[in-house]
C-alpha atoms as a PDB file:
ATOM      1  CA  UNK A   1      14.929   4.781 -19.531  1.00  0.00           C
ATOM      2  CA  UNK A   2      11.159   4.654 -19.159  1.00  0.00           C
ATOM      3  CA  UNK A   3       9.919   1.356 -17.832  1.00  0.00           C
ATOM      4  CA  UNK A   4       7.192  -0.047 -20.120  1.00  0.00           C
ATOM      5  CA  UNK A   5       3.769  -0.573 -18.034  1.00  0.00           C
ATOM      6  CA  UNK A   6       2.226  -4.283 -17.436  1.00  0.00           C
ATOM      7  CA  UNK A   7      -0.872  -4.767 -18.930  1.00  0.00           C
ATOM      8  CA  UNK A   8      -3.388  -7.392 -19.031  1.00  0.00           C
ATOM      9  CA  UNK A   9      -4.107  -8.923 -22.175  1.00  0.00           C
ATOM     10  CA  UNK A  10      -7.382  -8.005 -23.533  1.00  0.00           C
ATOM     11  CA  UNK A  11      -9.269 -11.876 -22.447  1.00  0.00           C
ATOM     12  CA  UNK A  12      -9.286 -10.849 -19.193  1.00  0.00           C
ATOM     13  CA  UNK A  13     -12.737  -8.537 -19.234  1.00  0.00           C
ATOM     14  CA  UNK A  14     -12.936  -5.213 -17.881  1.00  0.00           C
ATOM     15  CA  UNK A  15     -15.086  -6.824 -14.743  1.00  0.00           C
ATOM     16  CA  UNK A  16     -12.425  -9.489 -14.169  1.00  0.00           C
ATOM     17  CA  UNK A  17      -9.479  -6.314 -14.033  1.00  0.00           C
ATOM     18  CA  UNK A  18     -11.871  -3.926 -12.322  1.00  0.00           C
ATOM     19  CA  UNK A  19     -12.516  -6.727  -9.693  1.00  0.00           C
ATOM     20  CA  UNK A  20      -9.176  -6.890  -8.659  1.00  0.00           C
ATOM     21  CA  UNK A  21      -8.214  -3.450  -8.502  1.00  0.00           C
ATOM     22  CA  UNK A  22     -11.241  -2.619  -6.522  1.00  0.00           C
ATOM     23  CA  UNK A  23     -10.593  -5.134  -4.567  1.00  0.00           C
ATOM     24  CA  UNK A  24     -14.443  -6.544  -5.100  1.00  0.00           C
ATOM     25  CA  UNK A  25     -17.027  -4.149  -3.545  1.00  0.00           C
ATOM     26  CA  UNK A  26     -14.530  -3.310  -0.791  1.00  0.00           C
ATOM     27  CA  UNK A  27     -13.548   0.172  -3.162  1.00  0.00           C
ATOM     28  CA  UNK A  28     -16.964   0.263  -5.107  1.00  0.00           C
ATOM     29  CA  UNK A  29     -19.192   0.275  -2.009  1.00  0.00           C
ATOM     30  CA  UNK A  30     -18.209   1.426   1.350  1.00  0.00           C
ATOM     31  CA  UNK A  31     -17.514   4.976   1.755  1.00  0.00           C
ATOM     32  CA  UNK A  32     -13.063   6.400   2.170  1.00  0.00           C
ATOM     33  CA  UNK A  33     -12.479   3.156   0.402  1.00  0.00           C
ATOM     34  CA  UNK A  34      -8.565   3.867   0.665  1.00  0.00           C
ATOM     35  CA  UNK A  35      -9.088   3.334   4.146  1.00  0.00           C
ATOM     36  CA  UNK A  36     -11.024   0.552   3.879  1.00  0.00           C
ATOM     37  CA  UNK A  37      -7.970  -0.640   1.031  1.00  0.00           C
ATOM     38  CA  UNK A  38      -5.871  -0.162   4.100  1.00  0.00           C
ATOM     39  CA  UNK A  39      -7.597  -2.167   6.467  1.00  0.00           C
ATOM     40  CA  UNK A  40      -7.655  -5.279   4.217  1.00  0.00           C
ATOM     41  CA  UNK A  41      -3.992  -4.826   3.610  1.00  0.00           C
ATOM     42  CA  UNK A  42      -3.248  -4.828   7.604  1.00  0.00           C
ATOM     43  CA  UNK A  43      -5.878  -7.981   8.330  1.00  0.00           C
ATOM     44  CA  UNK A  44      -3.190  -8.871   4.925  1.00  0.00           C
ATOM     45  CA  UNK A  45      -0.172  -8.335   6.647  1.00  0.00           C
ATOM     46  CA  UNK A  46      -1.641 -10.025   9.963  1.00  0.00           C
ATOM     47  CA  UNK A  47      -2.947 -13.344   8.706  1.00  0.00           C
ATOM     48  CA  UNK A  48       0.001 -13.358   6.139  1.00  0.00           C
ATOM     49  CA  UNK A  49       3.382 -11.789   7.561  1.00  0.00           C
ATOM     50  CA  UNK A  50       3.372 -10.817  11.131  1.00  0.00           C
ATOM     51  CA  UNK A  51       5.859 -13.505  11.967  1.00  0.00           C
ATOM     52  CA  UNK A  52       7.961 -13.195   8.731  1.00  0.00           C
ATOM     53  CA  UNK A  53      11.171 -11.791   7.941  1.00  0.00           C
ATOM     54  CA  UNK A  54      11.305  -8.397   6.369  1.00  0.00           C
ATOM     55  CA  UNK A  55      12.909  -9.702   3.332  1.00  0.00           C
ATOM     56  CA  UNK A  56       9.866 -12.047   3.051  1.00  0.00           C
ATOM     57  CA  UNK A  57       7.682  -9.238   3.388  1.00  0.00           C
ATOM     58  CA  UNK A  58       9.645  -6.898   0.928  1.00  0.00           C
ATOM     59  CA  UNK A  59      10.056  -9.400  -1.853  1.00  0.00           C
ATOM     60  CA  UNK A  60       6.046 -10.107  -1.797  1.00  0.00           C
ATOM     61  CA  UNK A  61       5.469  -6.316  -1.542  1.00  0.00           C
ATOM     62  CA  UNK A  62       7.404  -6.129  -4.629  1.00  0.00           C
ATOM     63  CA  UNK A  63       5.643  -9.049  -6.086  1.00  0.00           C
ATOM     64  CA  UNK A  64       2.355  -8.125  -5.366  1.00  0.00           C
ATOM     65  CA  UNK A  65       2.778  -3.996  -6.107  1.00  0.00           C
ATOM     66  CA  UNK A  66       4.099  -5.354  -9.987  1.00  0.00           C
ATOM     67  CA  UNK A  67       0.774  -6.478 -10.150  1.00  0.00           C
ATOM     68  CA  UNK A  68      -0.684  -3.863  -8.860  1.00  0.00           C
ATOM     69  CA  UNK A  69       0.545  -1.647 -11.603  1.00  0.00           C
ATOM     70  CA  UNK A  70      -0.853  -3.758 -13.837  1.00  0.00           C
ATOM     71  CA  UNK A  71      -4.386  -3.813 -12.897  1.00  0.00           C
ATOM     72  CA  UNK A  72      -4.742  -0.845 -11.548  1.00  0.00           C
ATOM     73  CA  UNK A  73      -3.178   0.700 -14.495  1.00  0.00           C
ATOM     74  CA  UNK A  74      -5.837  -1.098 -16.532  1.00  0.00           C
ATOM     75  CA  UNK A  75      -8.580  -0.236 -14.865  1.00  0.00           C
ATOM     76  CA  UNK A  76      -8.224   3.161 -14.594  1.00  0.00           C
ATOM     77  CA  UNK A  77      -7.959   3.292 -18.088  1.00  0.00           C
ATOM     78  CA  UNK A  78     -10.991   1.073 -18.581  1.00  0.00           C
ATOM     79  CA  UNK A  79     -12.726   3.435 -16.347  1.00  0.00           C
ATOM     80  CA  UNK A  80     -11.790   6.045 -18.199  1.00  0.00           C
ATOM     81  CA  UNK A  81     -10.066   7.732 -15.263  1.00  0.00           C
ATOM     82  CA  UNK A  82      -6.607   8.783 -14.267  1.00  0.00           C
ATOM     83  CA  UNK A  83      -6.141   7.778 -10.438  1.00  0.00           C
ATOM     84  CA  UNK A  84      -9.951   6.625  -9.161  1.00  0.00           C
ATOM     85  CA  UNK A  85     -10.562   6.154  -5.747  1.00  0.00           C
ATOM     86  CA  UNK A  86     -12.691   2.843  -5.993  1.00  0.00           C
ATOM     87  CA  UNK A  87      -8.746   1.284  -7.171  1.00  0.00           C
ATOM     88  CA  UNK A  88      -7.522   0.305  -3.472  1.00  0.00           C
ATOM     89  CA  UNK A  89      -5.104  -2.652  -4.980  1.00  0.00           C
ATOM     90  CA  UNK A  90      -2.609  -0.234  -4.512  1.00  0.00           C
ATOM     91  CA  UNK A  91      -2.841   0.172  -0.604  1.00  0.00           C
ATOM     92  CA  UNK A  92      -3.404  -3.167  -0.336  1.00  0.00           C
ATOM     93  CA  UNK A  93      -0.229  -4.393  -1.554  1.00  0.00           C
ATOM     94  CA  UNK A  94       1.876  -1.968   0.298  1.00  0.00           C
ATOM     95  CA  UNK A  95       0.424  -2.203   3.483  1.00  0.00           C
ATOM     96  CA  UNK A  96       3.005  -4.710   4.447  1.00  0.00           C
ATOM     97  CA  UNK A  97       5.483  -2.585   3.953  1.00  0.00           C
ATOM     98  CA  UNK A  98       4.910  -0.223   6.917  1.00  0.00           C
ATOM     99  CA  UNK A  99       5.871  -2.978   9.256  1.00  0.00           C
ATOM    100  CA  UNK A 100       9.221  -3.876   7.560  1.00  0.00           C
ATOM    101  CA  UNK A 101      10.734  -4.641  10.866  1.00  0.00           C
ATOM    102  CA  UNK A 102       9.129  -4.250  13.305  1.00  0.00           C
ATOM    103  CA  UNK A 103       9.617  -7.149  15.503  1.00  0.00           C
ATOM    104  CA  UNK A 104      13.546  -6.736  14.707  1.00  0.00           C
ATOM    105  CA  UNK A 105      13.212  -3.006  16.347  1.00  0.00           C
ATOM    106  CA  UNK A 106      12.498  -0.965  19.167  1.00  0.00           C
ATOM    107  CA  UNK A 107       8.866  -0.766  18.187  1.00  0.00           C
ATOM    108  CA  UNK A 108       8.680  -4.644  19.216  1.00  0.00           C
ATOM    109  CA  UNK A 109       8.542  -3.061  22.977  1.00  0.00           C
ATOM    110  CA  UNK A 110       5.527  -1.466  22.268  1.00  0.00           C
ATOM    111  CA  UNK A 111       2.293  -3.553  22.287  1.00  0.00           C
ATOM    112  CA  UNK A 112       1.345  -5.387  19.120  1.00  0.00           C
ATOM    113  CA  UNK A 113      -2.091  -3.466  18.889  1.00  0.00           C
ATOM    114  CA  UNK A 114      -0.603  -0.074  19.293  1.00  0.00           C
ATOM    115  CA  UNK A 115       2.301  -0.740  16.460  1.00  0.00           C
ATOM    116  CA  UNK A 116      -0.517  -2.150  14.051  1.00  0.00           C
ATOM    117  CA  UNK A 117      -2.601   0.597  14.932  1.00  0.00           C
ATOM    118  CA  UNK A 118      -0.045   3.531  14.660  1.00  0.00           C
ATOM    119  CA  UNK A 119       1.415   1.933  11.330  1.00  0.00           C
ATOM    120  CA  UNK A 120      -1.879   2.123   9.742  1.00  0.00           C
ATOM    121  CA  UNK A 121      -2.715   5.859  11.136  1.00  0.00           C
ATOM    122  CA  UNK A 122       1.085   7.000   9.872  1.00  0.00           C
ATOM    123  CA  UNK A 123       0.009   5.203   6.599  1.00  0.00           C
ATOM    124  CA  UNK A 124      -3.092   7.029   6.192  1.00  0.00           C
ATOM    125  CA  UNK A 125      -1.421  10.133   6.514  1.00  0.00           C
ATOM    126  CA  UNK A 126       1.254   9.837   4.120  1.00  0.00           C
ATOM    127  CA  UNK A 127      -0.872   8.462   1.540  1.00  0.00           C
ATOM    128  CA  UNK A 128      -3.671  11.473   1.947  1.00  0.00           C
ATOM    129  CA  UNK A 129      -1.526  14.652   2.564  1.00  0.00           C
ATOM    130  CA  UNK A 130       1.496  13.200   0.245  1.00  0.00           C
ATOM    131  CA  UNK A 131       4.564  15.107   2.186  1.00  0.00           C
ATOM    132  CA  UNK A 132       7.939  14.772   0.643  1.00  0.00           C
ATOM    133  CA  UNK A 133       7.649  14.654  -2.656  1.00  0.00           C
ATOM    134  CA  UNK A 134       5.145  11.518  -2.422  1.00  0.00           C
ATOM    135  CA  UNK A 135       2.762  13.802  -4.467  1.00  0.00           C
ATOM    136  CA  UNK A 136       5.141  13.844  -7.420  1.00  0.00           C
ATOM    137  CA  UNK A 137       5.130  10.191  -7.805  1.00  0.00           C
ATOM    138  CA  UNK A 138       1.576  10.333  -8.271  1.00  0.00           C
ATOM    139  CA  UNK A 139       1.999  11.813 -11.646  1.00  0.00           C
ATOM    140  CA  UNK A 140       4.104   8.993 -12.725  1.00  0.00           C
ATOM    141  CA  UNK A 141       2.061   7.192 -16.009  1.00  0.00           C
ATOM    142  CA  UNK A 142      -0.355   4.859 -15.250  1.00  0.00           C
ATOM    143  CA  UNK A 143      -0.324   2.059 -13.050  1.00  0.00           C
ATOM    144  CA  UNK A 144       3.292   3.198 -12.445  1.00  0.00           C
ATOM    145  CA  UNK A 145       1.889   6.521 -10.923  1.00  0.00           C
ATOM    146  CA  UNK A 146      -1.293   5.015  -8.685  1.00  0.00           C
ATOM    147  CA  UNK A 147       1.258   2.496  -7.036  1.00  0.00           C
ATOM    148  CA  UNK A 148       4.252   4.510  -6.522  1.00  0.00           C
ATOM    149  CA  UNK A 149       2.909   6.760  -4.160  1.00  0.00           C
ATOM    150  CA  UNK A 150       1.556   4.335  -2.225  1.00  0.00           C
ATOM    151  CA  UNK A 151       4.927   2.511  -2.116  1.00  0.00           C
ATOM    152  CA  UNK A 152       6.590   5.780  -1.021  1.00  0.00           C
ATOM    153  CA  UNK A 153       4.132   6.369   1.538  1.00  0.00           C
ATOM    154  CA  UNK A 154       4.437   3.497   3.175  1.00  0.00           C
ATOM    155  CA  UNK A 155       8.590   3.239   3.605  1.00  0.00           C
ATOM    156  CA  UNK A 156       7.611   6.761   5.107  1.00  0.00           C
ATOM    157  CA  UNK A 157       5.208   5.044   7.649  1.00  0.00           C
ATOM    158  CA  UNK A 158       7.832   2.545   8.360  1.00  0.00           C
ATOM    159  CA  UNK A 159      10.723   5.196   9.201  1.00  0.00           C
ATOM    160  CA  UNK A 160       8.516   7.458  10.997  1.00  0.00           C
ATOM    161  CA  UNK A 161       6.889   3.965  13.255  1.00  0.00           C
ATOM    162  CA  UNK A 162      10.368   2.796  13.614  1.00  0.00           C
ATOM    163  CA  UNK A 163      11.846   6.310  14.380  1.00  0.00           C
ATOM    164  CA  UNK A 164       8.613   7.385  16.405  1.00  0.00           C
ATOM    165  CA  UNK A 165       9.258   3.711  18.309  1.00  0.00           C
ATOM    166  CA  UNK A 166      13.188   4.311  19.231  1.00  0.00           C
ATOM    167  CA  UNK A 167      12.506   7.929  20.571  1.00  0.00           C
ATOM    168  CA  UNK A 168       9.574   6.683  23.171  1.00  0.00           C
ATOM    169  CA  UNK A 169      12.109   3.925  23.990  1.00  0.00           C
ATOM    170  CA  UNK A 170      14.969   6.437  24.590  1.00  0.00           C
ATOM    171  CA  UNK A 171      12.882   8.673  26.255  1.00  0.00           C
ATOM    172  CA  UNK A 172      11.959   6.166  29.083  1.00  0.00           C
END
C-alpha cells in the first residue's frame, strides 16, 4: 500500500511553501546549504531538546518530518525539480534524531561539545555518501523520497554516535 503524499492546498503561495522548505534564505543563499540545514537543526535540537526524553524527541521528529514531506514535496514540484538542494526542511527536522539518547548512554561520558559535534559530522556523512541503502530511499516519490533519506541517515548517525561512544568507553 502506497501512502498518499501531504500536500498543501493551493492558498498557500508558492513563496509561502518555498519559504519553509528553504528554510528562508538559509538554503537559497549561503553556499552547502544542507550543511547549513544541519546546523539550524542542531542550534534546533539545542535550544529545543537537549534535556528531553527520546520519546519527546522522536514523536516531534515524526511530527515535524510529516510536514516536511509536505512542503518539501511541494516545493520541489513548484520548482520544477525532483530533490533541490536549496530544500533543507528535511535536515532540519531530523537533526534531532541523531541524539536519540544520548544523555541515557555511554556517549553522556563524553563532553557535550564533542557528542554535538560528532553527531552532526556522522550526520553529514550519511546524508552525502548515502551508505546502506540510504540512497534507495531517495528515490521514494516526492516529499516521501527528499525526507526519507534524511530520516535514515540520521538513525544511522545515532547508532554509529552511540556505538562509536560505548567502544571509546570500553576501550578505557
Amino acid at each position: 500500500m502506497e501512502l498518499p503524499e501531504p500536500r498543501w492546498p493551493r492558498i498557500f503561495s508558492t513563496r509561502l511553501v518555498c519559504a519553509v522548505a528553504t528554510l528562508g534564505p538559509i538554503g537559497r543563499r549561503l553556499p552547502a546549504p544542507g550543511t547549513w540545514g544541519s546546523l539550524a537543526g542542531l542550534l534546533y535540537f539545542m535550544l529545543l531538546f537537549r534535556h528531553s526524553r527520546w520519546e519527546v524527541i522522536f514523536a516531534w521528529s515524526v511530527l515535524l518530518s510529516y510536514a516536511a514531506v509536505a512542503f518539501c514535496g511541494d516545493a520541489a514540484r513548484r520548482l520544477g525539480k525532483t530533490d533541490p538542494g536549496e530544500v533543507i526542511l528535511d535536515e532540519f527536522a531530523v537533526m534531532p534524531l541523531v541524539f536519540l539518547g544520548w544523555r541515557a548512554s555511554h556517549a553522556a561520558q563524553l563532553p557535550e561539545w564533542l557528542v554535538l559535534f560528532q553527531g552532526f559530522v556522522l550526520f553529514r556523512f550519511y546524508d552525502i555518501l548515502k551508505p546502506l541503502g540510504i540512497a534507495r530511499l531517495q528515490r521514494w516519490p516526492g516529499g516521501w523520497g527528499i525526507v526519507a533519506d534524511d530520516f535514515a541517515a540520521a538513525l544511522a548517525a545515532c547508532a554509529t554516535l552511540q556505538l562509536g561512544a560505548w567502544a571509546w568507553t570500553m576501550m578505557r
